[in-house]
Protein backbone atom coordinates (compact mmCIF):
# COMPACT_ATOMS: atom_id res chain seq x y z
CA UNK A 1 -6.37 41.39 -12.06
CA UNK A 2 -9.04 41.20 -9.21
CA UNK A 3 -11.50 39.23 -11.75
CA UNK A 4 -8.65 36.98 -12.83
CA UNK A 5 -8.07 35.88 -8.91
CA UNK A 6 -11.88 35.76 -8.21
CA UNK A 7 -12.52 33.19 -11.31
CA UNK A 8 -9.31 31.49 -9.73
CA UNK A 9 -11.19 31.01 -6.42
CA UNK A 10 -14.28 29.68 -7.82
CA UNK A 11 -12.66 27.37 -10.11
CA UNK A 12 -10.68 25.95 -6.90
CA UNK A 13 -14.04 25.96 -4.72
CA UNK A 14 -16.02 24.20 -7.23
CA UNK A 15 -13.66 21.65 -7.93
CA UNK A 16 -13.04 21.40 -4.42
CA UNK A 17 -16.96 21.09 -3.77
CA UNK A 18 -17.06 18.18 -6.27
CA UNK A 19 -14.77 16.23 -3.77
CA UNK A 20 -16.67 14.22 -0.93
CA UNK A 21 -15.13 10.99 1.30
CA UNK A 22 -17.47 8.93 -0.19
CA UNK A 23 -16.07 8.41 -3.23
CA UNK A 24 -12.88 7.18 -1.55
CA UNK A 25 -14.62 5.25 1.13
CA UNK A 26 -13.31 1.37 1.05
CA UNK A 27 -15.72 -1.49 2.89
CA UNK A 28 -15.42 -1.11 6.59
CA UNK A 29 -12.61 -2.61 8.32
CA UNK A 30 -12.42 -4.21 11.96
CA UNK A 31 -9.56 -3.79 13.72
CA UNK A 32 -8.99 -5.92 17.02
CA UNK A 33 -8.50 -3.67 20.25
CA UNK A 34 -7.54 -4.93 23.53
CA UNK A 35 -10.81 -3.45 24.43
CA UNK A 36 -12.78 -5.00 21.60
CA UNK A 37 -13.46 -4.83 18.10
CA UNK A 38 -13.13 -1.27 16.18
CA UNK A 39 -15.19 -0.85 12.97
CA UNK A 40 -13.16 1.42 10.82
CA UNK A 41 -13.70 3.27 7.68
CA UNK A 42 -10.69 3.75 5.62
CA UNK A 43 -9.87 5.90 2.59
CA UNK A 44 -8.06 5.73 -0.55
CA UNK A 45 -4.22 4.92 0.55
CA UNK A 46 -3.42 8.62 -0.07
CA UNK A 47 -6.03 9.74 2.03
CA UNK A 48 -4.77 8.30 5.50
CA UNK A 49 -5.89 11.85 7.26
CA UNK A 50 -9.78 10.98 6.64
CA UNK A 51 -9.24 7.38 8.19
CA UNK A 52 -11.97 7.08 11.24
CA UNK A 53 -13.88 4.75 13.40
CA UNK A 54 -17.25 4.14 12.92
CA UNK A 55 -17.85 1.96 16.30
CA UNK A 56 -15.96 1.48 19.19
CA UNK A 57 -16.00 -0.47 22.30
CA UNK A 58 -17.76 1.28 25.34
CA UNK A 59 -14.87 3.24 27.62
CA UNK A 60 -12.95 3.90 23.97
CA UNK A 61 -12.80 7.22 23.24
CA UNK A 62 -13.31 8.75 19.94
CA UNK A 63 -9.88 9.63 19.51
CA UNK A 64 -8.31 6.28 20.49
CA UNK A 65 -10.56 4.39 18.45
CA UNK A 66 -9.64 7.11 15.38
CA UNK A 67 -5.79 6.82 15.97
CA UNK A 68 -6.62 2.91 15.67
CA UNK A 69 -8.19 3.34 12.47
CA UNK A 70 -5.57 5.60 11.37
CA UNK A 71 -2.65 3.31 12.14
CA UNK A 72 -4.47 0.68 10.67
CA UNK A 73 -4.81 2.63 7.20
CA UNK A 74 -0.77 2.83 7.15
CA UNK A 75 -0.67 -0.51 7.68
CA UNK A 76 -2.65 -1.60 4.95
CA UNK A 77 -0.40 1.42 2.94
CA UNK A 78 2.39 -0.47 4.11
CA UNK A 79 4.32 1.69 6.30
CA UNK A 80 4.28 1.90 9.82
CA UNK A 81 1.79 1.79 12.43
């Protein structure tokens, strides 16, 4: 039983292990800000949770300029922002 479980939980980690962002990644996006342009790479349209900037405007936090790229992922998904 204790085998069975443990071959369970490698299967799941390798096949977990063979899954990286990259091969999800789409071309970088810019998104307009207030503040200034926001370089965003988005995911696969089912992936929405790995959405992220990858340049902000100085004074733009991290997290603003994430929940930017994030909205901007359900956009493109077609639901709302």
């Amino acid at each position: 039983m204790v085998t069975k479980k443990l071959i369970a939980l490698g299967a799941l980690a390798v096949s977990l292990a063979a899954c990286s962002p990259q091969q999800f990644e789409s071309a970088p996006v810019t998104v307009d800000s207030p503040q200034g342009p926001v370089t965003c790479q988005l995911y696969t349209k089912n992936m929405l949770d790995w959405d992220r900037s990858t340049d902000r405007p100085n004074g733009m936090s991290v997290t603003e300029a994430d929940n930017l790229c994030r909205a901007e992922g359900r956009r493109q998904q077609g639901g709302s922002s």
